[in-house]
N, C-alpha and C. Protein backbone atom coordinates (compact mmCIF):
# COMPACT_ATOMS: atom_id res chain seq x y z
N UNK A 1 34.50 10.45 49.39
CA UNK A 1 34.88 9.30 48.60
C UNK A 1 36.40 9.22 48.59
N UNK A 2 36.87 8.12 48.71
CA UNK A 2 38.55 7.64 48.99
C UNK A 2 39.08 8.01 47.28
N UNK A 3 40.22 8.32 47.31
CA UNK A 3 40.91 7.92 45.94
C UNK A 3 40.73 6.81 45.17
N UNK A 4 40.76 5.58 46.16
CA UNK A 4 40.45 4.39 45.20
C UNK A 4 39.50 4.14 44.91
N UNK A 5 38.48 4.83 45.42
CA UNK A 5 37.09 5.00 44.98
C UNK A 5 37.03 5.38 43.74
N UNK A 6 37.36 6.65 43.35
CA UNK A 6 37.64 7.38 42.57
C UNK A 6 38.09 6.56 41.47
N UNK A 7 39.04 5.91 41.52
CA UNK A 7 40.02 5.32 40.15
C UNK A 7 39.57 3.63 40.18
N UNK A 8 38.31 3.53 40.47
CA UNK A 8 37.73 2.45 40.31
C UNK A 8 36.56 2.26 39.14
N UNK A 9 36.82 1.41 38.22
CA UNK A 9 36.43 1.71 36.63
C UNK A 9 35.24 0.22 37.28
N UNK A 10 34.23 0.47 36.43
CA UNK A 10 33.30 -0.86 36.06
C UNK A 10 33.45 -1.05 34.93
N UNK A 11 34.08 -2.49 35.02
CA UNK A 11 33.82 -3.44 33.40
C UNK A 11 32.44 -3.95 32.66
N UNK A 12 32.10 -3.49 31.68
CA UNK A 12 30.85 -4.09 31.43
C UNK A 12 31.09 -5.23 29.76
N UNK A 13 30.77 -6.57 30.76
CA UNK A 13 30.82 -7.58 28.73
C UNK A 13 29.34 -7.61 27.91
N UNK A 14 29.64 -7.46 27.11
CA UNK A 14 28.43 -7.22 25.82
C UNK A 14 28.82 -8.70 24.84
N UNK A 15 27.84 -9.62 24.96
CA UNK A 15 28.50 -10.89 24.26
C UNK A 15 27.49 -10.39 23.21
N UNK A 16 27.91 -11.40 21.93
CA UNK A 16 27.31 -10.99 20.12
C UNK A 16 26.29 -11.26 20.57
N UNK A 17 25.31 -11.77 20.99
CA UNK A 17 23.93 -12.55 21.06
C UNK A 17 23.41 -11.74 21.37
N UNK A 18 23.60 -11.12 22.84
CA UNK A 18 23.03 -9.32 23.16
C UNK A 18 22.85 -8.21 22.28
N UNK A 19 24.14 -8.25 22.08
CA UNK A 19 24.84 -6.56 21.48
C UNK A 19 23.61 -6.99 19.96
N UNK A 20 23.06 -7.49 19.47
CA UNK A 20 21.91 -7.86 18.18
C UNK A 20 20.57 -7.02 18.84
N UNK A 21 20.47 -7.39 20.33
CA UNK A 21 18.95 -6.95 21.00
C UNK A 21 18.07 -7.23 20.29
N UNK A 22 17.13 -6.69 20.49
CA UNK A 22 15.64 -7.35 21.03
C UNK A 22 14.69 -6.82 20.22
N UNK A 23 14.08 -6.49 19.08
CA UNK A 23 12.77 -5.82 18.81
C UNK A 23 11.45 -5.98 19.77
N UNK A 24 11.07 -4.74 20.19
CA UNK A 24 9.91 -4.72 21.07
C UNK A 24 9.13 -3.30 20.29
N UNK A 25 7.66 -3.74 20.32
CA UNK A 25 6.87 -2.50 19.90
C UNK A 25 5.76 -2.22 20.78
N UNK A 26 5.67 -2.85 22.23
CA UNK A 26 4.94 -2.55 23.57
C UNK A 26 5.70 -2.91 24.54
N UNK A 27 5.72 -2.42 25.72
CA UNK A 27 6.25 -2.77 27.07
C UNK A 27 5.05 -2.30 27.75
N UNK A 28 4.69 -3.31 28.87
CA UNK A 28 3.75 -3.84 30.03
C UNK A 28 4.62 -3.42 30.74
N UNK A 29 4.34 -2.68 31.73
CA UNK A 29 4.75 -2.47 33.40
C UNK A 29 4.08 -2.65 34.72
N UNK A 30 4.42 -3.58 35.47
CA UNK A 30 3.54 -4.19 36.88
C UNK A 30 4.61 -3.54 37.82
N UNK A 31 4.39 -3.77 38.91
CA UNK A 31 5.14 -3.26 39.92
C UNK A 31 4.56 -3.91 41.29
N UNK A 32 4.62 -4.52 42.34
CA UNK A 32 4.86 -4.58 43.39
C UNK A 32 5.13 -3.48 44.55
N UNK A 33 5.07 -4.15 45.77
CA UNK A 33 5.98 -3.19 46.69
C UNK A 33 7.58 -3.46 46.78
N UNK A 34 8.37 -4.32 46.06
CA UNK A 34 9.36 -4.47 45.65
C UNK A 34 10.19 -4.36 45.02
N UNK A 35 9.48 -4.62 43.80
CA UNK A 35 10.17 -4.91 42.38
C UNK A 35 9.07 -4.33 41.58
N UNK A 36 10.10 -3.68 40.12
CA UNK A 36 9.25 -3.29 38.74
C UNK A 36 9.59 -4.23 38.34
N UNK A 37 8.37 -4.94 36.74
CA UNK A 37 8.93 -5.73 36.34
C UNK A 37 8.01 -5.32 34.72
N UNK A 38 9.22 -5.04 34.00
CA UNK A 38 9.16 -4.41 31.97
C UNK A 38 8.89 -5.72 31.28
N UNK A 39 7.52 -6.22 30.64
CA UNK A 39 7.90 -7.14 30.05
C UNK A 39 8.06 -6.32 28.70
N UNK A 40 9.14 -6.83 27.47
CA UNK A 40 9.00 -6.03 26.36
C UNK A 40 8.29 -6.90 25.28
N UNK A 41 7.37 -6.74 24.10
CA UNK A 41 6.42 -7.51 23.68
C UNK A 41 6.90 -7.28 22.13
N UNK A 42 6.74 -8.04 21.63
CA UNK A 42 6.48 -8.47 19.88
C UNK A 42 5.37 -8.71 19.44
N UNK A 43 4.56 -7.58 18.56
CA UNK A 43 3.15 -7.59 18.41
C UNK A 43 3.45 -7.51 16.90
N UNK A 44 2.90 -8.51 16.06
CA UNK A 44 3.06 -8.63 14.64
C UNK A 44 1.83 -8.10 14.17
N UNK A 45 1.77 -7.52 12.90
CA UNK A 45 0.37 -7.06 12.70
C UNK A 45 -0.88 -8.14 11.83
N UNK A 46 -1.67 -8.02 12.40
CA UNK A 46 -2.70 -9.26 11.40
C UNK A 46 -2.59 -10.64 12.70
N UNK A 47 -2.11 -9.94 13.55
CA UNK A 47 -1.71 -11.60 14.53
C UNK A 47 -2.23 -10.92 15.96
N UNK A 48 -3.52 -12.10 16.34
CA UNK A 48 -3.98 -11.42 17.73
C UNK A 48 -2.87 -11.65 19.01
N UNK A 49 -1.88 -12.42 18.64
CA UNK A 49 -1.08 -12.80 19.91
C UNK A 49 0.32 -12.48 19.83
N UNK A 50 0.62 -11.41 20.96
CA UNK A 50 1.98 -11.19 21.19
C UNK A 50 3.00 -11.87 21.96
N UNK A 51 4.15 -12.04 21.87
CA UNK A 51 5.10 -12.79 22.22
C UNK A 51 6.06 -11.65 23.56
N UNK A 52 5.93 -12.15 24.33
CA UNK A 52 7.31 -11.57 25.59
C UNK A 52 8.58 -11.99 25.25
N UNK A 53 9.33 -10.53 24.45
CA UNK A 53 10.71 -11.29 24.29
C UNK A 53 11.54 -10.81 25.70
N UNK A 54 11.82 -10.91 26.22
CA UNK A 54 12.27 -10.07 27.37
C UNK A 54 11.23 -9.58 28.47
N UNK A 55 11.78 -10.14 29.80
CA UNK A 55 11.54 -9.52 31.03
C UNK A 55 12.79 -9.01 31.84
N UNK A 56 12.67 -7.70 32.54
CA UNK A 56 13.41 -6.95 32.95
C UNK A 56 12.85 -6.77 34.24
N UNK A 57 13.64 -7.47 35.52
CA UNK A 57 13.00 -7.35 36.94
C UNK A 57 13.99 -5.91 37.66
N UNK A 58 13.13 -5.00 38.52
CA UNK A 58 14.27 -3.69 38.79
C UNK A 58 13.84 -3.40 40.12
N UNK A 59 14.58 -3.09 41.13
CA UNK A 59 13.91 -2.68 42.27
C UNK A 59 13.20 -1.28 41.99
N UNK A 60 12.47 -0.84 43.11
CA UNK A 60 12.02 0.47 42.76
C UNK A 60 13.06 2.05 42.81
N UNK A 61 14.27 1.65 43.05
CA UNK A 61 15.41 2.73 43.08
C UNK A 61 15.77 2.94 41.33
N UNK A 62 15.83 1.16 41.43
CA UNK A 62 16.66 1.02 39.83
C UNK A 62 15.74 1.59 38.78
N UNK A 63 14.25 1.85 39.15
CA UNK A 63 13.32 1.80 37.93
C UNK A 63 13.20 3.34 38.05
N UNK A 64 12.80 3.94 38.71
CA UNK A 64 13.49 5.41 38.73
C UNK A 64 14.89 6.11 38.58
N UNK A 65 15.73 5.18 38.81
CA UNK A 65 16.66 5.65 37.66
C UNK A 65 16.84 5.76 36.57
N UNK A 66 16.13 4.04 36.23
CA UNK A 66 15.90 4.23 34.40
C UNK A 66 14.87 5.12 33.69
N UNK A 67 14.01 5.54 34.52
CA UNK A 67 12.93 6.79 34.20
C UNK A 67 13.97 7.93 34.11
N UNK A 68 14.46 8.49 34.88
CA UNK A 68 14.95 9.65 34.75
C UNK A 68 16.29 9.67 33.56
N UNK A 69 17.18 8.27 33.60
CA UNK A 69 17.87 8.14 32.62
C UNK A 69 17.68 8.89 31.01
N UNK A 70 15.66 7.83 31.10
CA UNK A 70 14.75 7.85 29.77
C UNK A 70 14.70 9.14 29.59
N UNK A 71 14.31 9.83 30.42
CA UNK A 71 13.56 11.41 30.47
C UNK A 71 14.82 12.20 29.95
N UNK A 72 16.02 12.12 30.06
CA UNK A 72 17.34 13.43 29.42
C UNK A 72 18.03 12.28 28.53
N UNK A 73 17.52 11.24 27.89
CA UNK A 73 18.26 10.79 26.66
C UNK A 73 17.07 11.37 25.52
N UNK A 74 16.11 11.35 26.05
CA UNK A 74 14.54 11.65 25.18
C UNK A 74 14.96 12.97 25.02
N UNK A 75 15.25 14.02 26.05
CA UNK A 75 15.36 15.53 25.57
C UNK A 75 16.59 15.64 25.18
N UNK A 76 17.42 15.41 24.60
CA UNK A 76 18.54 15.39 23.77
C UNK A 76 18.34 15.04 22.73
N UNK A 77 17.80 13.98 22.60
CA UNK A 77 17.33 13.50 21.44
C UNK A 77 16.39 14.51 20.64
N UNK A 78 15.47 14.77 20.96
CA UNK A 78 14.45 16.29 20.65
C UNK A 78 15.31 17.23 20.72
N UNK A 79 16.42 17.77 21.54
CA UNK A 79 17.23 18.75 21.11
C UNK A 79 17.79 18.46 19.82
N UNK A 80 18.12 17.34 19.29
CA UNK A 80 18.99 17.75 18.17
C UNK A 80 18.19 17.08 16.82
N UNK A 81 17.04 16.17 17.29
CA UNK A 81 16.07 15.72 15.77
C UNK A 81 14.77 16.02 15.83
N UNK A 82 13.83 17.17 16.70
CA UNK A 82 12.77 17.74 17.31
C UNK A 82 11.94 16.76 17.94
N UNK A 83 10.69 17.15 18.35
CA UNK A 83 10.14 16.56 19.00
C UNK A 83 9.51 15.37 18.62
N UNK A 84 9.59 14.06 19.09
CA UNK A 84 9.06 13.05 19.10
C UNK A 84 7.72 12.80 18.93
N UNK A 85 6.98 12.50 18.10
CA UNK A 85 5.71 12.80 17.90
C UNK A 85 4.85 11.58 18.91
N UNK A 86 3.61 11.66 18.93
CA UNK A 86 2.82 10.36 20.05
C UNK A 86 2.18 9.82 18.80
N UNK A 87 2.03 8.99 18.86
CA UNK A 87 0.91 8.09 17.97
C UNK A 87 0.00 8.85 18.09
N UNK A 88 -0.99 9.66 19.03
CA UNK A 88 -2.17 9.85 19.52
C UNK A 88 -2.11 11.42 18.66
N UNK A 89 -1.04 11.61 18.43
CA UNK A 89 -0.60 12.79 17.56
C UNK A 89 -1.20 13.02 16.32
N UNK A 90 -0.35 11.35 15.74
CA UNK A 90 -0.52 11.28 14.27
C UNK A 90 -1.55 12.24 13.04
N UNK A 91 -1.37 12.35 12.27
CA UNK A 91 -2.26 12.80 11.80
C UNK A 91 -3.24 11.33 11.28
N UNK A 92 -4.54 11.76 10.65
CA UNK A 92 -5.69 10.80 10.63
C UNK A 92 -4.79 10.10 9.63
N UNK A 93 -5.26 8.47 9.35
CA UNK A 93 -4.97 8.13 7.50
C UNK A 93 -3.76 7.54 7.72
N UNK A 94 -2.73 7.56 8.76
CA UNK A 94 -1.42 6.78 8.70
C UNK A 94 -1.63 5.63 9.55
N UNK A 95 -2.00 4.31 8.27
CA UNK A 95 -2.12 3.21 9.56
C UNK A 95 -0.88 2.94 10.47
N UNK A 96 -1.69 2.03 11.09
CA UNK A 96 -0.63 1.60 12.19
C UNK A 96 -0.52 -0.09 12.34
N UNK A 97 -0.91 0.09 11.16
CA UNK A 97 -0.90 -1.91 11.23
C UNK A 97 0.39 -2.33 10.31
N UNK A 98 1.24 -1.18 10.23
CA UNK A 98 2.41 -1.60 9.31
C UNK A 98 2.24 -2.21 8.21
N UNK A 99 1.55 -1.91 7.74
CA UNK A 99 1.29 -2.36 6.21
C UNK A 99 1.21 -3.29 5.70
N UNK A 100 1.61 -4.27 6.66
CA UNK A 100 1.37 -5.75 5.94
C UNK A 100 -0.19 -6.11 5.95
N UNK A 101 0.43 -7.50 5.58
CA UNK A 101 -0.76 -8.50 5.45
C UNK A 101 -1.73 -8.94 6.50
N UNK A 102 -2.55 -8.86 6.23
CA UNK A 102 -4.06 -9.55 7.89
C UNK A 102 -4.01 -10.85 7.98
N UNK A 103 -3.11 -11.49 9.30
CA UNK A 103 -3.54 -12.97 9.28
C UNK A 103 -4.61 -13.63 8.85
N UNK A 104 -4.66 -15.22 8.60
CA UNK A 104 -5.86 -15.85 7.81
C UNK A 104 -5.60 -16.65 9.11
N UNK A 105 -6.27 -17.64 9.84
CA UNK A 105 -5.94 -18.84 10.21
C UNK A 105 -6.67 -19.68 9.48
């Protein structure tokens, strides 16, 4: 790698509208021989229909990067607040419908 390689910085802009993000409480993953593609979902409870707030298209290099990214921000994270529990974990008795209210239509 050249020196100017080296002393070559990437700028990244974060406008207000972003930098707020996204609530998602499922992500769908399809894949191709091309492209991954994350949709991230908004599932309200009492409501049979979820909303796609976000799609995220990645080649298959980029989506294994963000796997492995996921995989040592996750064990750091467990290094310093323990292990992340699974839903499938849970103990019995803790719903998962967030406590609200059951849609009526």
């Amino acid at each position: 790698m050249s020196e100017q390689e080296n002393n070559q910085q990437l700028s990244i802009e974060l406008t207000e509208d972003i930098a707020e993000g996204i609530y998602s409480n499922l992500a769908i993953i399809t894949h191709s021989h091309a492209e991954f593609i994350i949709d991230f979902i908004k599932i309200m409870p009492g409501i049979p229909k979820g909303k796609v707030k976000s799609r995220i298209i990645l080649t298959p290099q980029h989506a294994k990067k963000l796997m492995q990214a996921l995989q040592e921000n996750v064990a750091r994270f467990e290094s310093q607040n323990g292990t992340i529990k699974d839903i499938d974990d849970m103990p019995p008795g803790i719903p998962m419908n967030f406590g609200g209210p059951v849609g009526m239509a």
